[in-house]
C-alpha atoms as a PDB file:
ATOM      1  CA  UNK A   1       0.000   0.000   0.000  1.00  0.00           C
ATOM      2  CA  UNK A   2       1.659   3.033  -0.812  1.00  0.00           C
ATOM      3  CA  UNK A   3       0.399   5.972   1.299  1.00  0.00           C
ATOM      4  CA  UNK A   4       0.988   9.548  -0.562  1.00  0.00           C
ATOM      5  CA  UNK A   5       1.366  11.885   3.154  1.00  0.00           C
ATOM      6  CA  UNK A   6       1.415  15.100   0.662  1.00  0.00           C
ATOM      7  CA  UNK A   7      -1.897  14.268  -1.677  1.00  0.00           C
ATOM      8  CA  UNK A   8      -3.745  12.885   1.369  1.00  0.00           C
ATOM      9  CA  UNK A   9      -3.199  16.630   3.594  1.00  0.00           C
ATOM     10  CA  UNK A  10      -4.032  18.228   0.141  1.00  0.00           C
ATOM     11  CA  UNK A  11      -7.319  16.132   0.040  1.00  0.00           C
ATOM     12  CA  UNK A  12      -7.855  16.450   3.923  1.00  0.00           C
ATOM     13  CA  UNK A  13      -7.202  20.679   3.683  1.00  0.00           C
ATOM     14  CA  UNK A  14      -9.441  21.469   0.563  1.00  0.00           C
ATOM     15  CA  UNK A  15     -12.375  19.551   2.298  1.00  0.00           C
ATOM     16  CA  UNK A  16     -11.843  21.445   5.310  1.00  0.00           C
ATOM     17  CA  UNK A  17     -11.488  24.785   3.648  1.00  0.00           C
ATOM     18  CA  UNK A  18     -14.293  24.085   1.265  1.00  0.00           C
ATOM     19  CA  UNK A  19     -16.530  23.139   4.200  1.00  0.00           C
ATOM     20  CA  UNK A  20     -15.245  26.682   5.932  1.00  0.00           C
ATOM     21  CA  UNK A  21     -16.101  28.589   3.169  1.00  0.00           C
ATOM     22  CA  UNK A  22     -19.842  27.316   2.779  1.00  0.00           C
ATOM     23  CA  UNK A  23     -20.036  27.406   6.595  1.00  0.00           C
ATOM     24  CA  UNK A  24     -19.039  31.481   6.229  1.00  0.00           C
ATOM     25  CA  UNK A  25     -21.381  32.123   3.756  1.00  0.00           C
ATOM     26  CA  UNK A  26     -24.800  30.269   5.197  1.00  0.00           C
ATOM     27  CA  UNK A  27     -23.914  31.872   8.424  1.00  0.00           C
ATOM     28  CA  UNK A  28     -23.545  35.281   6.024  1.00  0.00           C
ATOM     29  CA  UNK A  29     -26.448  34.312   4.778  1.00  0.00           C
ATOM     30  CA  UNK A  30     -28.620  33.112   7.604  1.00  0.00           C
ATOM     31  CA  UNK A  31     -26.930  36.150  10.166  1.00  0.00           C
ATOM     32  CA  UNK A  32     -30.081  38.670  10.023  1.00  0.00           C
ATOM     33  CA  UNK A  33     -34.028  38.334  10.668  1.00  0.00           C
ATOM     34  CA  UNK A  34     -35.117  40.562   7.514  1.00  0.00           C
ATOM     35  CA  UNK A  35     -38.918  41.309   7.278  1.00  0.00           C
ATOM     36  CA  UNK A  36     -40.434  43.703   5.037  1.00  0.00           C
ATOM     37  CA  UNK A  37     -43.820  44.928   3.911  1.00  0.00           C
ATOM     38  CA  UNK A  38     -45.129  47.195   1.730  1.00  0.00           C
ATOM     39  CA  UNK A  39     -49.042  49.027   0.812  1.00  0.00           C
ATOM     40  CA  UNK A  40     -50.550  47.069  -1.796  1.00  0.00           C
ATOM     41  CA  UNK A  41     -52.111  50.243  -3.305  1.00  0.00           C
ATOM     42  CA  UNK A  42     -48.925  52.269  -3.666  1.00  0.00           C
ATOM     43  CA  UNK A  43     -47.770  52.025  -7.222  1.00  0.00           C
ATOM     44  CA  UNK A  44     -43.773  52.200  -6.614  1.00  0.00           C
ATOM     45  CA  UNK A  45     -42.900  52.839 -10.139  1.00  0.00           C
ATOM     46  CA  UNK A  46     -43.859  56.679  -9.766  1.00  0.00           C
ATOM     47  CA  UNK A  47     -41.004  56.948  -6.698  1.00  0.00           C
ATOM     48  CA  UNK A  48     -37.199  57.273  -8.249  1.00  0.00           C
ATOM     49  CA  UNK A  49     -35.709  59.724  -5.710  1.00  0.00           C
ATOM     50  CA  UNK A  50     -35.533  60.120  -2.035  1.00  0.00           C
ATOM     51  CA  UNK A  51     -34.525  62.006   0.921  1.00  0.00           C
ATOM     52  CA  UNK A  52     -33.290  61.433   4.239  1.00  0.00           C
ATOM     53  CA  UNK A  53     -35.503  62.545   6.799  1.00  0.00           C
ATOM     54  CA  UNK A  54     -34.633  61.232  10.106  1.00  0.00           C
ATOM     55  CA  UNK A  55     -32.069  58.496  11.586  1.00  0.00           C
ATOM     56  CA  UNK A  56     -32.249  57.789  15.040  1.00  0.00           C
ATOM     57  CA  UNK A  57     -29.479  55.631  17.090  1.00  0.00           C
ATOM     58  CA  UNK A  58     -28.321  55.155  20.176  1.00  0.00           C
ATOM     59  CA  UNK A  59     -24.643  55.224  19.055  1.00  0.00           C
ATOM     60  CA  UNK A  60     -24.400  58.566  16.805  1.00  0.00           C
ATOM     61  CA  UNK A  61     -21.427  56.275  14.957  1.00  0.00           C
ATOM     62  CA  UNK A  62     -24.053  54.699  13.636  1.00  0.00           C
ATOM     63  CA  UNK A  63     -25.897  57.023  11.794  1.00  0.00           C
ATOM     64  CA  UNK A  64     -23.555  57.984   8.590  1.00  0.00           C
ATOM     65  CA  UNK A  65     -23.112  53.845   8.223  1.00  0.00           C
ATOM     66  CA  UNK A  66     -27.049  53.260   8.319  1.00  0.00           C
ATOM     67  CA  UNK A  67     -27.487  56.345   5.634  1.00  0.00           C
ATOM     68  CA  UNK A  68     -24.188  54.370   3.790  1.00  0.00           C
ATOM     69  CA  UNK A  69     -25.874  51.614   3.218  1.00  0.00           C
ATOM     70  CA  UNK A  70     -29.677  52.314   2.918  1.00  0.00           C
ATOM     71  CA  UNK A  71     -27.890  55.214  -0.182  1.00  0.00           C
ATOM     72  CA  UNK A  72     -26.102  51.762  -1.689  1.00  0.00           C
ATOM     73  CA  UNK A  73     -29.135  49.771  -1.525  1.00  0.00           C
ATOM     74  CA  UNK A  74     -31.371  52.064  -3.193  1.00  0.00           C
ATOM     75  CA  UNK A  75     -28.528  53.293  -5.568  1.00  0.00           C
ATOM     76  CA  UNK A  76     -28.178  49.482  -6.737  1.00  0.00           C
ATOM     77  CA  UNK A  77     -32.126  49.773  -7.259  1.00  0.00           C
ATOM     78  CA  UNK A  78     -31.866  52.872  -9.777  1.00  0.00           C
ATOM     79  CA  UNK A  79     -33.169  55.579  -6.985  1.00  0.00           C
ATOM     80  CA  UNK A  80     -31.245  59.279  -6.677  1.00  0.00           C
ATOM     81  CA  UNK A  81     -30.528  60.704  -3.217  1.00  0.00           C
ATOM     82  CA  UNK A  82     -32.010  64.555  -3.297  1.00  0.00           C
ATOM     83  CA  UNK A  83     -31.169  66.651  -0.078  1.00  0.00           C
ATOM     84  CA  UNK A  84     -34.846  67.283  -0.108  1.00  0.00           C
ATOM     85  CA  UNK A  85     -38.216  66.798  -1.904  1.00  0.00           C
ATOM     86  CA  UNK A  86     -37.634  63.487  -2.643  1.00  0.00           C
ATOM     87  CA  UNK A  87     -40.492  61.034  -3.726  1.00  0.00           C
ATOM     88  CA  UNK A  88     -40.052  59.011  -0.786  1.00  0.00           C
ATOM     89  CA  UNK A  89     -39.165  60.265   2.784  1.00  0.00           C
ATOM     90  CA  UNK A  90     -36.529  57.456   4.134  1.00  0.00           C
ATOM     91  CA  UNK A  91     -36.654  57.172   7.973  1.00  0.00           C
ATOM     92  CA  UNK A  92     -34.154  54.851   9.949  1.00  0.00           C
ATOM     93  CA  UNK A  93     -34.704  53.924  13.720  1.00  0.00           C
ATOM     94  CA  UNK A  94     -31.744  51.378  15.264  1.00  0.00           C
ATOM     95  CA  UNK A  95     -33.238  49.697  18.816  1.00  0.00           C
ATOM     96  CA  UNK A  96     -31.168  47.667  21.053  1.00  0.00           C
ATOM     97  CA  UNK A  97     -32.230  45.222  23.561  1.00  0.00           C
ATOM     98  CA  UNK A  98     -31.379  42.506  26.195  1.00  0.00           C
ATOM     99  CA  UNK A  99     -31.597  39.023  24.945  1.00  0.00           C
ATOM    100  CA  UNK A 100     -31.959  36.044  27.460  1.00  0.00           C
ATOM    101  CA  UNK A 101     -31.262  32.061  26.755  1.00  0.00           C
ATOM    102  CA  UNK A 102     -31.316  29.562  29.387  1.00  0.00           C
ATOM    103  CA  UNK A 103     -28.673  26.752  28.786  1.00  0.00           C
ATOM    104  CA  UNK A 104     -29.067  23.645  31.007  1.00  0.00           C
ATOM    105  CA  UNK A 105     -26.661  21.035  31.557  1.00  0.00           C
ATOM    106  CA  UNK A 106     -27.465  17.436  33.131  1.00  0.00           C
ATOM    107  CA  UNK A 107     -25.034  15.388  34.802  1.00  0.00           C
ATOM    108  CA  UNK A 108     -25.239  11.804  35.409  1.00  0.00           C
ATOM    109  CA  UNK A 109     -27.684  11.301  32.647  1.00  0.00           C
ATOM    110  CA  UNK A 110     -27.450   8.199  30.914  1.00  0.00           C
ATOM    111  CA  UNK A 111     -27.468   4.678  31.229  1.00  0.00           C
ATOM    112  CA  UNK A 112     -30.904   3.786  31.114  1.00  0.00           C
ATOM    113  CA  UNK A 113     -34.464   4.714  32.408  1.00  0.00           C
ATOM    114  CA  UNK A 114     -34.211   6.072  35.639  1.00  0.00           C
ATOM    115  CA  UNK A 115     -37.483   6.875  37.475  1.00  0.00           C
ATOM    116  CA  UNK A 116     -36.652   5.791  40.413  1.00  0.00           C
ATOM    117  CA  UNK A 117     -37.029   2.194  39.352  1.00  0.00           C
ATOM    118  CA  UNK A 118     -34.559   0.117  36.808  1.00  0.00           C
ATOM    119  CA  UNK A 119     -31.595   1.840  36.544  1.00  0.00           C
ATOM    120  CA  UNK A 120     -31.947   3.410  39.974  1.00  0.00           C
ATOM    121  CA  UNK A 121     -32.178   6.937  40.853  1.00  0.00           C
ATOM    122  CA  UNK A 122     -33.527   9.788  39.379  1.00  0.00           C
ATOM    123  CA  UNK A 123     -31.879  11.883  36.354  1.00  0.00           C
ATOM    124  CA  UNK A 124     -29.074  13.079  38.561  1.00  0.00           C
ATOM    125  CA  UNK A 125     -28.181  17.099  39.331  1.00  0.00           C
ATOM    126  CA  UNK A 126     -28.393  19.588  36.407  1.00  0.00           C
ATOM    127  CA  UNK A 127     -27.359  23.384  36.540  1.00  0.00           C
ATOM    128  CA  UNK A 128     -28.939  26.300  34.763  1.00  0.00           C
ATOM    129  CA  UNK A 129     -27.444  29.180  33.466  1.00  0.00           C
ATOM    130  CA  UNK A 130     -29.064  32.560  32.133  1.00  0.00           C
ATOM    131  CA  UNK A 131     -26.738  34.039  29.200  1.00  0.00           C
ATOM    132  CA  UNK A 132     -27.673  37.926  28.303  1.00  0.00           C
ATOM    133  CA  UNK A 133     -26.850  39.103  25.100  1.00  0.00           C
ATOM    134  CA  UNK A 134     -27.599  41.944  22.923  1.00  0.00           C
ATOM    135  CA  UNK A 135     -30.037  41.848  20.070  1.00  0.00           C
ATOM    136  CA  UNK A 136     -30.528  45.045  17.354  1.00  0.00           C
ATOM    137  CA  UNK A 137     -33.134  45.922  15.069  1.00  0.00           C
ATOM    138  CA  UNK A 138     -32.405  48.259  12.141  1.00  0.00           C
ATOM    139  CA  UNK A 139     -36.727  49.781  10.751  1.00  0.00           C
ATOM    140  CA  UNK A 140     -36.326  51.690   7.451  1.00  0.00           C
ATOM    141  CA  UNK A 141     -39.416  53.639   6.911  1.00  0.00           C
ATOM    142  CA  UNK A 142     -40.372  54.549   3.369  1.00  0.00           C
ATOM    143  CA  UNK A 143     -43.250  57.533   3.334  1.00  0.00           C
ATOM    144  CA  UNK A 144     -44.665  59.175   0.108  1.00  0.00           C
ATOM    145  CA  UNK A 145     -43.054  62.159   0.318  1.00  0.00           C
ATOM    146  CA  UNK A 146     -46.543  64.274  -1.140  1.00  0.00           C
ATOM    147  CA  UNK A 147     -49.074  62.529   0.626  1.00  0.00           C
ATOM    148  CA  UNK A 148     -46.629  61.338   3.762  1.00  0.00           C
ATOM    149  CA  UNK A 149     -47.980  57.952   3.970  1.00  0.00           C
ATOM    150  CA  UNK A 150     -46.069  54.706   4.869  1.00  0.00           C
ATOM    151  CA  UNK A 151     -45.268  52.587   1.292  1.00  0.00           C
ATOM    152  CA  UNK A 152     -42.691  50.382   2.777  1.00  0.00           C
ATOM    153  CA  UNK A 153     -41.159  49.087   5.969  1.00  0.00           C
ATOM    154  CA  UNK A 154     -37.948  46.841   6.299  1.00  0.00           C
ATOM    155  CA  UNK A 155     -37.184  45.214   9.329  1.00  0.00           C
ATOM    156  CA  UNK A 156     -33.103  43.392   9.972  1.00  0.00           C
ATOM    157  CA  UNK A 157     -32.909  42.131  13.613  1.00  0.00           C
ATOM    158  CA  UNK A 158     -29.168  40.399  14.720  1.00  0.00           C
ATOM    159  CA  UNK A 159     -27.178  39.698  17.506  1.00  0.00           C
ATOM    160  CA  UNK A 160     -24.711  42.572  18.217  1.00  0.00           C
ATOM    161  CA  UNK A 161     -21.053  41.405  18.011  1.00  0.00           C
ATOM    162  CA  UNK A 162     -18.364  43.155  20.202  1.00  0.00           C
ATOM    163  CA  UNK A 163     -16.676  43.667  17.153  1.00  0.00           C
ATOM    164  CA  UNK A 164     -17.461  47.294  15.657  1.00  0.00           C
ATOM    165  CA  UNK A 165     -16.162  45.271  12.142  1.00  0.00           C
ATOM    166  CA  UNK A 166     -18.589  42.699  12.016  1.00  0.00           C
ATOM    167  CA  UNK A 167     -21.483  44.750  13.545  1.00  0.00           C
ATOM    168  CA  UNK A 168     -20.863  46.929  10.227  1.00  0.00           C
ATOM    169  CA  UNK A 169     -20.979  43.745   7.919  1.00  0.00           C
ATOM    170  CA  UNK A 170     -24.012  42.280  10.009  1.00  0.00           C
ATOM    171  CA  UNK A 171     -25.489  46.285   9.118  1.00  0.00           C
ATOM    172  CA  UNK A 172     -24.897  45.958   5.127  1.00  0.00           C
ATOM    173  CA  UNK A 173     -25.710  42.389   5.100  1.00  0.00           C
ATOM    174  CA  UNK A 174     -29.309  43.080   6.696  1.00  0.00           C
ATOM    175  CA  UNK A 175     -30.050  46.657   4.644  1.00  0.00           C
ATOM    176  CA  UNK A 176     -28.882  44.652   1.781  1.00  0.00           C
ATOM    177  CA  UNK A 177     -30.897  41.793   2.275  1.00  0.00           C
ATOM    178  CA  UNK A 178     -33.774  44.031   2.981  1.00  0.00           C
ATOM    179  CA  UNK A 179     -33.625  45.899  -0.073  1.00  0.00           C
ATOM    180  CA  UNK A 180     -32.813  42.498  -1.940  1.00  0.00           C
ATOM    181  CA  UNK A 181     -36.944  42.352  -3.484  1.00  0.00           C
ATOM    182  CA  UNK A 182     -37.622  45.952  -3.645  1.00  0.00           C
ATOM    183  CA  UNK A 183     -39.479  47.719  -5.378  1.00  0.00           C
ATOM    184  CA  UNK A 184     -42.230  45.247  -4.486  1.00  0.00           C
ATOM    185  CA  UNK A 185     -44.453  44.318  -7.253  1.00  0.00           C
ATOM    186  CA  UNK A 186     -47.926  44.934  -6.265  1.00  0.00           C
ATOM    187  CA  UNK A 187     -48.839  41.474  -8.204  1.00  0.00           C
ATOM    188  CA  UNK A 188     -46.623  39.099  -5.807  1.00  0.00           C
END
């Protein structure tokens, strides 16, 4: 048998790195909670520019990347940016909250039924933790900018990272996976 130590780590590293990569990009993929919705009667195809008219954060580092990416988003879709008067009045509201889990752990589990017959005993001790994290929700508001009335919401809810870096790619993931079917079509 003649083993071939060089071909086999080549074999043994591409799996692993291809197996990496498609990890990366279903977590990229699967990262955000995007919702949107839209009126029904609003007929999207008379709305090609827009204007900024509020973004509200809790971290004010926050507001020129939510504008960043909301501008590429729309940019990508064929809409113009005008300082004012657009068609559609673009609002952005970024919320922060306290996330709970509770993670239990048993020990001495196993070994067959135990309820307090065969296998003696009952399921052993278990401990409980509670582990707090933070979650954040990115709303884009669309209005009509004539008659002021809400077209289109987008919703991207994540998990905030303690990493500024990938709280930013989380941000243009989400607004780009919001924007991802818009203009809605009024027929879907």
């Amino acid at each position: 048998m003649d083993f071939n130590f060089k071909e086999t780590f080549m074999n043994v590293s591409g799996t692993i790195l291809s197996s990496l990569g498609l990890g990366l990009m279903l977590a990229a993929g699967l990262a955000a909670d995007v919702k949107t919705d839209y009126d029904r009667g609003a007929d999207f195809s008379r709305f090609r520019t827009y204007s900024w008219q509020k973004v509200r954060t809790a971290d004010p580092l926050w507001n020129n990347r939510i504008i960043s990416a909301v501008d590429s988003a729309l940019a990508a879709k064929g809409w113009t940016r005008k300082e004012e008067g657009g068609d559609i009045a673009v609002v952005a509201i970024e919320m922060t909250r306290d996330q709970q889990t509770l993670n239990t752990f048993y020990n001495n589990y196993g070994g067959g039924w135990r309820w307090g017959g065969w296998g003696g005993g009952g399921f052993g001790t278990s401990t409980t933790n509670v582990e707090t994290y933070k979650v954040g929700t990115l709303v884009v508001d669309l209005f009509d900018g004539k008659s002021k009335a809400l077209v289109w919401r987008g919703s991207a809810t994540d998990t905030i990272s303690n990493k500024s870096d990938k709280n930013i790619k989380n941000l243009d993931n989400g607004v780009r996976k919001m924007f991802d079917h818009f203009p809605p079509n009024s027929k879907d």
